[in-house]
Protein backbone atom coordinates (compact mmCIF):
# COMPACT_ATOMS: atom_id res chain seq x y z
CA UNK A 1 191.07 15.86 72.68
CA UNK A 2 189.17 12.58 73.55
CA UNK A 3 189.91 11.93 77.35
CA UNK A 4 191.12 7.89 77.43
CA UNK A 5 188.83 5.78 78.69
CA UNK A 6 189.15 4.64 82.13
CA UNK A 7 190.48 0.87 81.30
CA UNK A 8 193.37 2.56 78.61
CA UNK A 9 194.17 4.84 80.98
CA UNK A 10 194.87 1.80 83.39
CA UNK A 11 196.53 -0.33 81.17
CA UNK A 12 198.82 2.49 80.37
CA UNK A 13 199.63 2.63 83.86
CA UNK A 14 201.62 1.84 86.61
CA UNK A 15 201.12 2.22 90.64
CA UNK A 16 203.08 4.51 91.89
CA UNK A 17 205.29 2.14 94.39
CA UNK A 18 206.27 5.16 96.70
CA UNK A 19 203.77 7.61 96.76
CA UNK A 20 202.53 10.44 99.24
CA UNK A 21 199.36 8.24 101.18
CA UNK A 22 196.73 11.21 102.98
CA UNK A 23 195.22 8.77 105.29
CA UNK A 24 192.66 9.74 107.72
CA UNK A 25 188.61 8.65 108.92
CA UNK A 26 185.87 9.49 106.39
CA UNK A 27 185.17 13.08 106.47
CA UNK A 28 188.29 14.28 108.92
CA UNK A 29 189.46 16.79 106.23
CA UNK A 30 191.98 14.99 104.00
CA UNK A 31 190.40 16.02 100.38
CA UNK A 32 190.92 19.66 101.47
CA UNK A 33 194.16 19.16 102.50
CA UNK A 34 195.24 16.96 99.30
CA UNK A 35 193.98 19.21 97.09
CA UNK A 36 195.64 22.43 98.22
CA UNK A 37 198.60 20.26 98.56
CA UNK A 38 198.37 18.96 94.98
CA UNK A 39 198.30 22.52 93.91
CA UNK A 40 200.50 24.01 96.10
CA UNK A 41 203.44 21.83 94.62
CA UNK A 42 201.65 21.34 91.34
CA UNK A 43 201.72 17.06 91.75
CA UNK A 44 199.21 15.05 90.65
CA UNK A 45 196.97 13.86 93.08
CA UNK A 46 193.81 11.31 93.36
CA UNK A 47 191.09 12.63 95.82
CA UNK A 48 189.02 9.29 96.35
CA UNK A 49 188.77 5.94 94.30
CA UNK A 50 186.15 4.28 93.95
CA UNK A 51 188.47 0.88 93.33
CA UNK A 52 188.44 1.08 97.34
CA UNK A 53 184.66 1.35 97.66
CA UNK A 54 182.56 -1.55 98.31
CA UNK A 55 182.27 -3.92 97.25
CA UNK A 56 186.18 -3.85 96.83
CA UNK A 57 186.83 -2.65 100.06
CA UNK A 58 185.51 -5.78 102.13
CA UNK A 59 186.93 -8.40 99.74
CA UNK A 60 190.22 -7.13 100.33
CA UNK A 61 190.14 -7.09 104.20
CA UNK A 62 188.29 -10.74 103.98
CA UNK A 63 191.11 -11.77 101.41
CA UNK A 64 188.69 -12.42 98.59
CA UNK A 65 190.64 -10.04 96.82
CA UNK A 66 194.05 -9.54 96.59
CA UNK A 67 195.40 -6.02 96.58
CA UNK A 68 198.14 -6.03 94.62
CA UNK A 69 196.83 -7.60 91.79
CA UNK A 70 193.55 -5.27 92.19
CA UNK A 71 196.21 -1.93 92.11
CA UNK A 72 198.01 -3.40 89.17
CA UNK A 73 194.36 -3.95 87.08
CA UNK A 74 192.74 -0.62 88.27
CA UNK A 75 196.48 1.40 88.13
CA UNK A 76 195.52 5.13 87.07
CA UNK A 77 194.43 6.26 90.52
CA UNK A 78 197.08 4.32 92.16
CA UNK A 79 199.30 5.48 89.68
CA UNK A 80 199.85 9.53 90.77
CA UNK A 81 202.02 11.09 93.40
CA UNK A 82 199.57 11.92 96.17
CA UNK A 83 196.56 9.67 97.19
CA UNK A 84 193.86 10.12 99.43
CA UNK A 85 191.22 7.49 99.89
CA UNK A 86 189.71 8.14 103.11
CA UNK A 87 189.08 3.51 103.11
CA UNK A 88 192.79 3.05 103.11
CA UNK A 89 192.41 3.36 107.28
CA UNK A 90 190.60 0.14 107.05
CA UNK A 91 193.49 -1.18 104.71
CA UNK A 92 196.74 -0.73 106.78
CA UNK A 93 198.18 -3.69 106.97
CA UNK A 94 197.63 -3.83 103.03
CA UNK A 95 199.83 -0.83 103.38
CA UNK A 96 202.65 -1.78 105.11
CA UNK A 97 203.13 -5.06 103.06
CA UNK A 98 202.83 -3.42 99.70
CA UNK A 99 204.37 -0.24 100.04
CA UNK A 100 208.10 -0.62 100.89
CA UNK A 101 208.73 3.45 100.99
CA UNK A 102 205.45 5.97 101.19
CA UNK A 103 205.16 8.85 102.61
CA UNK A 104 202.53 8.73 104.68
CA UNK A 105 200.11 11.79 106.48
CA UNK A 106 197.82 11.19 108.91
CA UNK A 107 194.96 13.80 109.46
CA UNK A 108 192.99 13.43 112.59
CA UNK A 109 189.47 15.36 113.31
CA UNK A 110 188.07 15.60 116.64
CA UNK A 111 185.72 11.99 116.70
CA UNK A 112 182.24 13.73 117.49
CA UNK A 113 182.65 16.98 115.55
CA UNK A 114 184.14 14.17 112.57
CA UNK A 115 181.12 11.81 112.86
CA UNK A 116 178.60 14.75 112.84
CA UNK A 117 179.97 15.67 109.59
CA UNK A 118 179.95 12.28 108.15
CA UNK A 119 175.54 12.19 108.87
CA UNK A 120 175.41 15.66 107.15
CA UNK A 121 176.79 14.53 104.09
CA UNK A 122 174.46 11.32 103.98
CA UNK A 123 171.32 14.21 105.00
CA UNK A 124 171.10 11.88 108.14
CA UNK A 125 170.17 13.13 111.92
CA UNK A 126 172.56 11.68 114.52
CA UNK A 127 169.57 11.84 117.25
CA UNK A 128 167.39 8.81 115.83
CA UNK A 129 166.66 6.13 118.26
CA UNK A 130 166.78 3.36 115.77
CA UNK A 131 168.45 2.98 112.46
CA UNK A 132 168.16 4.63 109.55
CA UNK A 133 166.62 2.32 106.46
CA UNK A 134 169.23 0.97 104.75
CA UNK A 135 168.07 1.86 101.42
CA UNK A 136 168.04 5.72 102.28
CA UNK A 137 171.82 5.83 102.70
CA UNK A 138 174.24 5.25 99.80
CA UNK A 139 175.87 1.61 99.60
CA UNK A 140 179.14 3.00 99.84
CA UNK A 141 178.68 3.91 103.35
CA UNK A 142 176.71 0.99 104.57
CA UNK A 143 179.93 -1.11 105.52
CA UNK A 144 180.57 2.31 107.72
CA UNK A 145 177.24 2.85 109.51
CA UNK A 146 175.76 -1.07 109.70
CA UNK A 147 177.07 -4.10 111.75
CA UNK A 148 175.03 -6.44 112.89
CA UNK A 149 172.10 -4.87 115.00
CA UNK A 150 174.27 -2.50 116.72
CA UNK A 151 172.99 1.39 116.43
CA UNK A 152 174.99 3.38 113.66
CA UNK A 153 175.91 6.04 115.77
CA UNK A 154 177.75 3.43 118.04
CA UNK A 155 178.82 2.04 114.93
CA UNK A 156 180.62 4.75 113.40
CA UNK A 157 182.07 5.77 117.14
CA UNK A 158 183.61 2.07 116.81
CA UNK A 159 184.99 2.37 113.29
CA UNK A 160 186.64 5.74 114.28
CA UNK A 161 188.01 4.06 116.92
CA UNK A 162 189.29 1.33 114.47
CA UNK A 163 190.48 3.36 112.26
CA UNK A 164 192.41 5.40 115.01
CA UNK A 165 194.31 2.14 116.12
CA UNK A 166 195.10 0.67 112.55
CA UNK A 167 196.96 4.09 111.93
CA UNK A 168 199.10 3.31 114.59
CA UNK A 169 200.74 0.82 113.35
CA UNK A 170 202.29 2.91 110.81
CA UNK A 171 204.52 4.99 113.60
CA UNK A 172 207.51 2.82 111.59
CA UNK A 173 206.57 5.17 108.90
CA UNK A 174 207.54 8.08 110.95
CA UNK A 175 203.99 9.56 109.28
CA UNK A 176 203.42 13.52 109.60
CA UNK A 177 200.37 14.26 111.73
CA UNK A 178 197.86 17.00 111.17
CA UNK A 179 194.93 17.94 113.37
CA UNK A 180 192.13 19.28 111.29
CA UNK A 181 191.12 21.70 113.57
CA UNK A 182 194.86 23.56 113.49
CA UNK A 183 194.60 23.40 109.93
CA UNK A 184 191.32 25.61 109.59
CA UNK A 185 192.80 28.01 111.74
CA UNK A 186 195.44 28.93 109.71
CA UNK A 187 195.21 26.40 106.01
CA UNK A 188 198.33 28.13 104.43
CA UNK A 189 200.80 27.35 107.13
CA UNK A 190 199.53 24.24 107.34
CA UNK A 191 200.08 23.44 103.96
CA UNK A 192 203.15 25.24 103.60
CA UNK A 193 204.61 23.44 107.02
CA UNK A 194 203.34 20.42 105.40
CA UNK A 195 204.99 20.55 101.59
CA UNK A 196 208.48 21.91 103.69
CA UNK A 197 208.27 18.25 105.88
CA UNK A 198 207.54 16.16 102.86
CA UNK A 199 210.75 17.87 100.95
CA UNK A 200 208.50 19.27 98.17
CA UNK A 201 208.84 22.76 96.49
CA UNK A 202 205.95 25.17 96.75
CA UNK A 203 205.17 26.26 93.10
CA UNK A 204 201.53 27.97 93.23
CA UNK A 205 200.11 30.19 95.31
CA UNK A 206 197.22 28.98 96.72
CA UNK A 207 196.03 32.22 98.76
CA UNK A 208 192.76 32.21 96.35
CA UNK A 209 191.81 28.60 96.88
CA UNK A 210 192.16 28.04 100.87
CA UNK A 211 188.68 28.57 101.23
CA UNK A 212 187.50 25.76 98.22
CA UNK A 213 185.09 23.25 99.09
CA UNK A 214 186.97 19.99 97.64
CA UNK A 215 184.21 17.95 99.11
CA UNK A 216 180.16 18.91 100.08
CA UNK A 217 180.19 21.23 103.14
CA UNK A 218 177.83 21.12 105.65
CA UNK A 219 175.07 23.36 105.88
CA UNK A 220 173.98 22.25 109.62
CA UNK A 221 174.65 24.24 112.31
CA UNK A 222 173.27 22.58 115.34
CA UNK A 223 175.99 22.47 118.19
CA UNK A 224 177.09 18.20 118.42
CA UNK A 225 175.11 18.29 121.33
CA UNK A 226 172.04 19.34 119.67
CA UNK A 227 172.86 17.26 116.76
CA UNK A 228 173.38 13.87 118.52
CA UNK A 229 170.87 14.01 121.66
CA UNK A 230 170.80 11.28 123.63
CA UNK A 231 172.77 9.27 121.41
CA UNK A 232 176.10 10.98 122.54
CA UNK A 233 176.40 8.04 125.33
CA UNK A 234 177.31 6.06 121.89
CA UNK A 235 180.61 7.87 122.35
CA UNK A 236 181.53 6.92 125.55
């Protein structure tokens, strides 16, 4: 069968208006835990969008673009039970006024250990003194590691720090927290504890799959203080 093209699939749907929202920083460990999820209880699930990237993601937050209107053209990711899109931290407020009922998890990674694993995935040190070239990093991370002339490690300590204090605001939610670092100690109770809160049914076992990379894992083993050098006074 002839998978539908990307604009029929959108035109033949609809956002979900009340779906599961995995919200968390870049890199903190929500595609793992939406994808064992989405199998655990056998939903369907979108693990990134690139409708959120740039340059979508800053014309929304400047109001150049307005979001509803942008779900309703590009519906097929928004469309499905569970969505993770690690920019939706930047798009909170966004959140809030469009969707009147989510269900809403919030996965936090410890900010140093988190940021360290965002420069592995671009194959960037975090000890350089002065910026990396711009054109050496993919443009979908360029609204996370440049601002003005500031240094992208203090950069990226800032948006985590952003990001942190935008997910706040959804404690009228009453979202479900998960710290990354419980969940690899024990993924299936995590997941299970997780599926029980949210009132879904567990309907695979995912025993065999705990252990799948869902995104690129990092291959660097350097301790974050060997990683970042001197540039760990960006975290202070």
């Amino acid at each position: 069968m002839i998978p539908l093209r990307s604009t029929l699939k959108n035109k033949l749907t609809k956002p979900n208006p009340n779906p599961i929202l995995i919200l968390g920083f870049p890199k903190s460990g929500t595609s793992a835990i939406t994808g064992l999820l989405a199998q655990s209880t056998g939903l369907s699930a979108t693990i990134d969008t690139k409708y959120l990237w740039e340059p979508y993601l800053s014309q929304i937050i400047e109001n150049k673009l307005d979001f509803k209107k942008h779900l309703y053209k590009n519906s097929y990711p928004f469309s499905k039970k569970i969505i993770k899109e690690p920019n939706l931290v930047f798009l909170v407020d966004q959140i809030i006024s469009y969707y009147k009922q989510p269900k809403i998890v919030i996965i936090k990674r410890d900010k140093e250990k988190n940021i360290k694993s965002i420069l592995d995935r671009l194959n960037l040190p975090g000890d350089l003194v002065s910026n990396p070239r711009p054109d050496k990093v993919n443009k979908n991370w360029h609204s996370l590691l440049f601002e003005n002339d500031r240094h992208y490690v203090k950069t990226l300590s800032k948006k985590y720090d952003l990001a942190q204090n935008n997910l706040k605001k959804l404690s009228s939610l009453n979202p479900i927290f998960i710290q990354y670092e419980d969940f690899l100690k024990d993924k299936k109770s995590t997941i299970s504890h997780l599926t029980s809160t949210l009132d879904l049914s567990e309907k695979n076992d995912i025993t065999s799959i705990l252990d799948k990379p869902f995104q690129p894992s990092s291959k660097n083993k350097k301790s974050v203080d060997e990683f970042f050098g001197n540039n760990l006074k960006y975290f202070k």
